[in-house]
PDB file of N, CA and C in Angstrom:
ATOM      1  N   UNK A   1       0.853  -1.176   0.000  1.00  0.00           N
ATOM      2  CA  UNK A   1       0.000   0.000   0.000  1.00  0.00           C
ATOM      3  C   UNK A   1       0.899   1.239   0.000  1.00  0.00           C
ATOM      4  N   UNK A   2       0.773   2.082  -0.857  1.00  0.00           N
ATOM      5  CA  UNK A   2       1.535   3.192  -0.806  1.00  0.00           C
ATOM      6  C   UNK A   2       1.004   4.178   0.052  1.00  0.00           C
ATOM      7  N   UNK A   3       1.837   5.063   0.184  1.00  0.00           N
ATOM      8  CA  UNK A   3       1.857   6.564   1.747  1.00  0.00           C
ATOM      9  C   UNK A   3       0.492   7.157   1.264  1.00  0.00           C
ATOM     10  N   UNK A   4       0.391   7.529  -0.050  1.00  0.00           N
ATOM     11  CA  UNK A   4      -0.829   8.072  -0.709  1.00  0.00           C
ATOM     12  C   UNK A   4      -2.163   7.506  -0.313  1.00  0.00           C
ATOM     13  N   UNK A   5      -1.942   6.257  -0.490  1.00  0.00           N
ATOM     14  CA  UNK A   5      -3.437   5.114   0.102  1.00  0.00           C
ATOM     15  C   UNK A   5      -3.763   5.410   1.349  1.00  0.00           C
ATOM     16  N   UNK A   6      -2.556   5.120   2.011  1.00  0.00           N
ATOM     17  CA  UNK A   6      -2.638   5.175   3.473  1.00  0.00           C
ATOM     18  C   UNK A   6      -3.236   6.512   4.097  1.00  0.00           C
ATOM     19  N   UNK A   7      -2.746   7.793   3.929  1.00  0.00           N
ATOM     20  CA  UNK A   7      -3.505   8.475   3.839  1.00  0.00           C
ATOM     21  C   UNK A   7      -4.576   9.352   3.408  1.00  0.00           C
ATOM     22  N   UNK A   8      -4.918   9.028   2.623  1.00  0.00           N
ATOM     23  CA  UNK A   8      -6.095   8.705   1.969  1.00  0.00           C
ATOM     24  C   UNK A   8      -7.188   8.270   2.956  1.00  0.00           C
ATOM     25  N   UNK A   9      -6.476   7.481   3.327  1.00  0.00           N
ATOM     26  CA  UNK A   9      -7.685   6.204   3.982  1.00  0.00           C
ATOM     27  C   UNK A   9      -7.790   6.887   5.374  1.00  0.00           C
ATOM     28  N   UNK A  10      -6.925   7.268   6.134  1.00  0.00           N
ATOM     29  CA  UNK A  10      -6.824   8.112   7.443  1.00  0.00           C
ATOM     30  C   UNK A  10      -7.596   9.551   7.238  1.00  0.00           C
ATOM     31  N   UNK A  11      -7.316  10.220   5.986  1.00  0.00           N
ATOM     32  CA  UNK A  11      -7.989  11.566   5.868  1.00  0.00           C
ATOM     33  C   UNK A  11      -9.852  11.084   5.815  1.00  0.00           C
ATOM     34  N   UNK A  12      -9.934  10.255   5.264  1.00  0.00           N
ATOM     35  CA  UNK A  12     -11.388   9.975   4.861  1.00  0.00           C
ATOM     36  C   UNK A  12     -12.112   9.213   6.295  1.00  0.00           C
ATOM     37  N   UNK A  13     -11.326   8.804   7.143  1.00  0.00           N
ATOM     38  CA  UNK A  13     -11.483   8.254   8.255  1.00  0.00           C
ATOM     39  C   UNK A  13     -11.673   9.349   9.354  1.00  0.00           C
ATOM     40  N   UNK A  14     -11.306  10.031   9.125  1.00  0.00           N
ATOM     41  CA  UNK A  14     -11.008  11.730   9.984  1.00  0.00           C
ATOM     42  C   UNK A  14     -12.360  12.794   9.721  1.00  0.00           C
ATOM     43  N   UNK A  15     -12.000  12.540   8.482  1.00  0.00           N
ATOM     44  CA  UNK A  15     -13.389  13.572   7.522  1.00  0.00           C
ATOM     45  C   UNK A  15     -14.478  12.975   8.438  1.00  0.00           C
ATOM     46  N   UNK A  16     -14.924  11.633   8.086  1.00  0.00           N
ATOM     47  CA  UNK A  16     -16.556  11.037   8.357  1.00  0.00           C
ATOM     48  C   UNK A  16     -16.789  11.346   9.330  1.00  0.00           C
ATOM     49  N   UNK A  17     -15.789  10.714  10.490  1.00  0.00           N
ATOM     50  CA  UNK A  17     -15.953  10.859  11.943  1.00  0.00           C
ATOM     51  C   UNK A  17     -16.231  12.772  12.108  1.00  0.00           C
ATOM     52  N   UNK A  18     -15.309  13.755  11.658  1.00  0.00           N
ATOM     53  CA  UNK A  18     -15.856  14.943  11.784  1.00  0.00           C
ATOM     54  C   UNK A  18     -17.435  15.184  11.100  1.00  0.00           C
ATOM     55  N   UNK A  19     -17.804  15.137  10.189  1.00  0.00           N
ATOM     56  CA  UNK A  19     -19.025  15.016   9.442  1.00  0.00           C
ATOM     57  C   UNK A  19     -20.048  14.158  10.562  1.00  0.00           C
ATOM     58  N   UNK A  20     -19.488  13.465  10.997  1.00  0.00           N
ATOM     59  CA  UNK A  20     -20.439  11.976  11.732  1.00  0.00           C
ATOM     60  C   UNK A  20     -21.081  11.491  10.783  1.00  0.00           C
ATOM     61  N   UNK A  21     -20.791  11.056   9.808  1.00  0.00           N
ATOM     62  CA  UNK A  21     -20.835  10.436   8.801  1.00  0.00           C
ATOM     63  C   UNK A  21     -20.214   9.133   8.906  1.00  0.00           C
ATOM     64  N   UNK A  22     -20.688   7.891   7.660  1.00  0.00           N
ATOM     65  CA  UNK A  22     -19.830   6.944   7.578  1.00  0.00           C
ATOM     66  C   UNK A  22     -19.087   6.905   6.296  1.00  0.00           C
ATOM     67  N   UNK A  23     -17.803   6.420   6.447  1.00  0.00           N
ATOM     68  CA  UNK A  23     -17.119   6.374   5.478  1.00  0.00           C
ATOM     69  C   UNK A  23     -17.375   6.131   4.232  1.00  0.00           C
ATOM     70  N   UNK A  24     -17.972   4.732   3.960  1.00  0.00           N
ATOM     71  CA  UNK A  24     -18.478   4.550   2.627  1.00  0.00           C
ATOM     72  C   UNK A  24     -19.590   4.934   1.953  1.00  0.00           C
ATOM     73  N   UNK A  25     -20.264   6.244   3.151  1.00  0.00           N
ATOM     74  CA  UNK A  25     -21.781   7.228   2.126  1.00  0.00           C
ATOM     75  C   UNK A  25     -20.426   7.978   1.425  1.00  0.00           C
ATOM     76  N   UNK A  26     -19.630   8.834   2.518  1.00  0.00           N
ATOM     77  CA  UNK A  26     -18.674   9.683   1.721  1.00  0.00           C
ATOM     78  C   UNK A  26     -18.071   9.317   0.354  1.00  0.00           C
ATOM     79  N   UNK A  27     -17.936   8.053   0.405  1.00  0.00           N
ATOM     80  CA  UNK A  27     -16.562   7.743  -0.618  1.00  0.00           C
ATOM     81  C   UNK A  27     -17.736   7.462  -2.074  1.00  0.00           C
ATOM     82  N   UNK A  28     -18.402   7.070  -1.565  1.00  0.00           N
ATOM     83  CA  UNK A  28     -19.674   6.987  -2.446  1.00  0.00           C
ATOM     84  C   UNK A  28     -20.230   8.227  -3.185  1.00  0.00           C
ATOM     85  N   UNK A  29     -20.867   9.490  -2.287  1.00  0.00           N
ATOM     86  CA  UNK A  29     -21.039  10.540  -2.497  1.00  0.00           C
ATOM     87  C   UNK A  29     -19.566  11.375  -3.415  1.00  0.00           C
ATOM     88  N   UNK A  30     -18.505  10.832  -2.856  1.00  0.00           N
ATOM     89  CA  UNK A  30     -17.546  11.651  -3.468  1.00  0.00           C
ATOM     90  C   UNK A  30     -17.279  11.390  -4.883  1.00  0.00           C
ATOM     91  N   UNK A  31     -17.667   9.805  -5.146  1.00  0.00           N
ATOM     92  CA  UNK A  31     -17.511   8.854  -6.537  1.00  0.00           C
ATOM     93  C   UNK A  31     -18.808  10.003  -7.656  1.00  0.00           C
ATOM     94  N   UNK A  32     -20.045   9.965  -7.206  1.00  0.00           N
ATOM     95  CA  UNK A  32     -20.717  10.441  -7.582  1.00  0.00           C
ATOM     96  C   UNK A  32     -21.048  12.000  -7.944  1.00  0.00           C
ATOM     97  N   UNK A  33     -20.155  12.944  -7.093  1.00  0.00           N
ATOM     98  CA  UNK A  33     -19.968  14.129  -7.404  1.00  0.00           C
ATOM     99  C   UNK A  33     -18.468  14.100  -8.388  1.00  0.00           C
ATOM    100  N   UNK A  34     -17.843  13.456  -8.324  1.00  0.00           N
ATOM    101  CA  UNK A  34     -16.698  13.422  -9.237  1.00  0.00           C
ATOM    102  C   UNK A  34     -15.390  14.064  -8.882  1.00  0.00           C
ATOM    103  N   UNK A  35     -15.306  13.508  -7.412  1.00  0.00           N
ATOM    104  CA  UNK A  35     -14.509  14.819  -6.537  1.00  0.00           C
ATOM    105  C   UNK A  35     -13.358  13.986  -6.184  1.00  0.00           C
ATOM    106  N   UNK A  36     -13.612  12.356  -6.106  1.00  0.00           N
ATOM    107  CA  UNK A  36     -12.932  11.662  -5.456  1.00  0.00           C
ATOM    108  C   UNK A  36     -11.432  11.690  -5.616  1.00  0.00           C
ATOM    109  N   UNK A  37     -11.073  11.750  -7.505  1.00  0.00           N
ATOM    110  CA  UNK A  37      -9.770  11.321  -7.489  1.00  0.00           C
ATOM    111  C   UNK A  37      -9.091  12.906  -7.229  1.00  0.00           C
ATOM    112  N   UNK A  38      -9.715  14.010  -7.221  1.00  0.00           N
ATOM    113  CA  UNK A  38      -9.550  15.561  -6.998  1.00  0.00           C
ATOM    114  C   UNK A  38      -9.001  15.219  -5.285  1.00  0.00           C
ATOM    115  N   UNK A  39      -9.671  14.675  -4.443  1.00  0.00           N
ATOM    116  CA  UNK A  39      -9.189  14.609  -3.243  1.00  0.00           C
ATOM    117  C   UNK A  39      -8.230  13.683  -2.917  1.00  0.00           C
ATOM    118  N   UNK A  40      -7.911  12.586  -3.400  1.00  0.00           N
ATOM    119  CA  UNK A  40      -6.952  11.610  -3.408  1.00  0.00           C
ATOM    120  C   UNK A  40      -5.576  12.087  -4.282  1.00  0.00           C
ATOM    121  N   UNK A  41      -5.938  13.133  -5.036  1.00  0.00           N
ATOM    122  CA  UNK A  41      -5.116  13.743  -6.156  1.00  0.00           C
ATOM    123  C   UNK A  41      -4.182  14.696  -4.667  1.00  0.00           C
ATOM    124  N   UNK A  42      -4.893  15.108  -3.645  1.00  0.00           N
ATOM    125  CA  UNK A  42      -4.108  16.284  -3.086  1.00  0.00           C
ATOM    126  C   UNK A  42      -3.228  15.788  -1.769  1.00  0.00           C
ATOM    127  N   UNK A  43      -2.649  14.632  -2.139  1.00  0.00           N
ATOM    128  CA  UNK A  43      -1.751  14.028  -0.534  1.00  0.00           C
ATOM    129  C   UNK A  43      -0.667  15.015  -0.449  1.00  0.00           C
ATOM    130  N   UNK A  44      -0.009  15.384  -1.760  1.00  0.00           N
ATOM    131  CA  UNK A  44       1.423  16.282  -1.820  1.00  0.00           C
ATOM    132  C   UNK A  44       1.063  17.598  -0.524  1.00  0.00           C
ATOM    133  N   UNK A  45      -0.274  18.532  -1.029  1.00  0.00           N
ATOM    134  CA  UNK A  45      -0.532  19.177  -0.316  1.00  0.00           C
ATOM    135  C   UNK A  45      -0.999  19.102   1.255  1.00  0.00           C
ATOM    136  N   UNK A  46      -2.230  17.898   1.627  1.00  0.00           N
ATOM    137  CA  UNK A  46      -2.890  17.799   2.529  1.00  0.00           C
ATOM    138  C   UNK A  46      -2.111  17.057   3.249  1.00  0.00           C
ATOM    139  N   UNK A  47      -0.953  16.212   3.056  1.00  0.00           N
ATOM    140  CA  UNK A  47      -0.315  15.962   4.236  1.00  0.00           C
ATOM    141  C   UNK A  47       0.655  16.336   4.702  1.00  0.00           C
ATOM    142  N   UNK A  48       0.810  17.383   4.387  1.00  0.00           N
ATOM    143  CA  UNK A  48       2.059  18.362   4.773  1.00  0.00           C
ATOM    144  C   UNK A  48       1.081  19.595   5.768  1.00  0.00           C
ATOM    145  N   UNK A  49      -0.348  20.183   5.889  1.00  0.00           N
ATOM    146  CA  UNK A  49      -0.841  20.895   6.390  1.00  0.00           C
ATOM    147  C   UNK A  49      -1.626  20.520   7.500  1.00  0.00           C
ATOM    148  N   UNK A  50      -2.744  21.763   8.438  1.00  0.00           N
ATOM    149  CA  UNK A  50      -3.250  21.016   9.308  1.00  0.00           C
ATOM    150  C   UNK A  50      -4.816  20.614   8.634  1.00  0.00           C
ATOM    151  N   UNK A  51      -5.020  19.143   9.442  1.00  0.00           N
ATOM    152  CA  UNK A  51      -6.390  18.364   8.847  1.00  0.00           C
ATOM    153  C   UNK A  51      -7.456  19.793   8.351  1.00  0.00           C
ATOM    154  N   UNK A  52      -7.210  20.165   9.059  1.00  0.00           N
ATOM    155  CA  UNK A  52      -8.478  21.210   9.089  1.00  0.00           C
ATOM    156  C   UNK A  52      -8.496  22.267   7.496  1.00  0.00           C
ATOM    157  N   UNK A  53      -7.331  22.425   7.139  1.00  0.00           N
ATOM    158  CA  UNK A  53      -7.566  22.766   5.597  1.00  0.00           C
ATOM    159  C   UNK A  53      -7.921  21.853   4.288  1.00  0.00           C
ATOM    160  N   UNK A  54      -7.529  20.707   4.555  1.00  0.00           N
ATOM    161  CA  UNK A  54      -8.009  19.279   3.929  1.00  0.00           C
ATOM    162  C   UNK A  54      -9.773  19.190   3.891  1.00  0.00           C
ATOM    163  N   UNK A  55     -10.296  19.228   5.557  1.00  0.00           N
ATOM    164  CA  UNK A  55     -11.489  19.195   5.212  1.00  0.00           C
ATOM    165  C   UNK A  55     -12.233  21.078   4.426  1.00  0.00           C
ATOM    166  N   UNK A  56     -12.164  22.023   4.934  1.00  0.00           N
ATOM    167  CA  UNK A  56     -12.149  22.892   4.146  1.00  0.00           C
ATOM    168  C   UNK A  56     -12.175  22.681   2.701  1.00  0.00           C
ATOM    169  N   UNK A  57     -11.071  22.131   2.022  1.00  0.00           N
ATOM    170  CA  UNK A  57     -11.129  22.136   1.131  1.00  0.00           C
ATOM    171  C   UNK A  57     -12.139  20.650   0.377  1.00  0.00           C
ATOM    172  N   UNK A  58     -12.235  20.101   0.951  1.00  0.00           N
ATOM    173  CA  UNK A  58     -13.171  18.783   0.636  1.00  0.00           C
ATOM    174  C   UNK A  58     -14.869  19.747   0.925  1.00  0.00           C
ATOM    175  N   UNK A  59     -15.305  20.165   1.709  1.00  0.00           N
ATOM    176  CA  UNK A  59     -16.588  21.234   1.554  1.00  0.00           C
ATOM    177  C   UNK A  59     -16.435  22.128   0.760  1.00  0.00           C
ATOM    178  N   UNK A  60     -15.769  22.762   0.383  1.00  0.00           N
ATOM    179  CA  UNK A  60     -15.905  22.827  -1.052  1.00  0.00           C
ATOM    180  C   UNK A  60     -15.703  22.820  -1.813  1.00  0.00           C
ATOM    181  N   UNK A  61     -15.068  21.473  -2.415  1.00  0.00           N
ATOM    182  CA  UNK A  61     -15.563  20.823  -3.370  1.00  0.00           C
ATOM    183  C   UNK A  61     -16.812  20.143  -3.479  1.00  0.00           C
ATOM    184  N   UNK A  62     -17.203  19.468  -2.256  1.00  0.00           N
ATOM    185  CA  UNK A  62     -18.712  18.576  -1.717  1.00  0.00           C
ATOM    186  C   UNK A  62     -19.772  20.409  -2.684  1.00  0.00           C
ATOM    187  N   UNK A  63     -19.247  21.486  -2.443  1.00  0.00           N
ATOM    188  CA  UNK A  63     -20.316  22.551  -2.520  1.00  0.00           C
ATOM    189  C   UNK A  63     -20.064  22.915  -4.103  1.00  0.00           C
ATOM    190  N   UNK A  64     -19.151  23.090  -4.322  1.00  0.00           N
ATOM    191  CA  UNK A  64     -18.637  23.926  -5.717  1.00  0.00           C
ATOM    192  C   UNK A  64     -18.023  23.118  -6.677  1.00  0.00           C
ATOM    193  N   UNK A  65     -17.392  21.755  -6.352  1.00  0.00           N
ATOM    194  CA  UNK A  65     -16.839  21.453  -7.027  1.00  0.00           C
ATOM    195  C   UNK A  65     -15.342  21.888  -7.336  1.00  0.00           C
ATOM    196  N   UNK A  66     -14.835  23.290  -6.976  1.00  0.00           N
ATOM    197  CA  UNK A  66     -14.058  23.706  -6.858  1.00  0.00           C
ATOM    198  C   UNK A  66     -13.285  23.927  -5.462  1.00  0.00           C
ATOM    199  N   UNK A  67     -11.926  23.652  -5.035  1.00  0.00           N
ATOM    200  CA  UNK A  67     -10.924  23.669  -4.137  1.00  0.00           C
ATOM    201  C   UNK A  67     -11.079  25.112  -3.512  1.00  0.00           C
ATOM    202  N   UNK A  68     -10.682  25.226  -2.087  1.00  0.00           N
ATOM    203  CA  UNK A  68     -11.071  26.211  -1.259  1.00  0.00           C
ATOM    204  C   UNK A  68      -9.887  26.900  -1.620  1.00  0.00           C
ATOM    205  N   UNK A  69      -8.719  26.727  -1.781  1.00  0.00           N
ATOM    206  CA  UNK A  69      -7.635  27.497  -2.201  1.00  0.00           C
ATOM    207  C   UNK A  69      -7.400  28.130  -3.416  1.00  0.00           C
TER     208      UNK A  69
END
């Protein structure tokens, strides 16, 4: 499993639990808005910062489609 997967899988694990959500509506919802590989696309950035701009930027995209930055 590469660092990318891995967190991936921790950010989306982080997200739900903040949302109180479960993981696989998200990953689902995210498949279906077309956001998914946009958020899996941003490890370079989101794991170098704090969680809290990651989700930021995942609301909106969930809203706009477009990145909060």
């Amino acid at each position: 499993m590469t660092e990318e997967m891995k967190y991936f899988i921790y950010l989306t694990e982080y997200y739900a639990n903040y949302k109180g959500r479960f993981t696989g509506d998200l990953l689902k919802e995210w498949e279906e808005k077309g956001i998914l590989d946009k958020i899996y696309g941003c490890y370079w950035i989101y794991h170098c910062e704090r969680m809290e701009n990651a989700y930021e930027d995942i609301d909106s995209l969930m809203e706009t489609g477009k990145y909060a930055w």
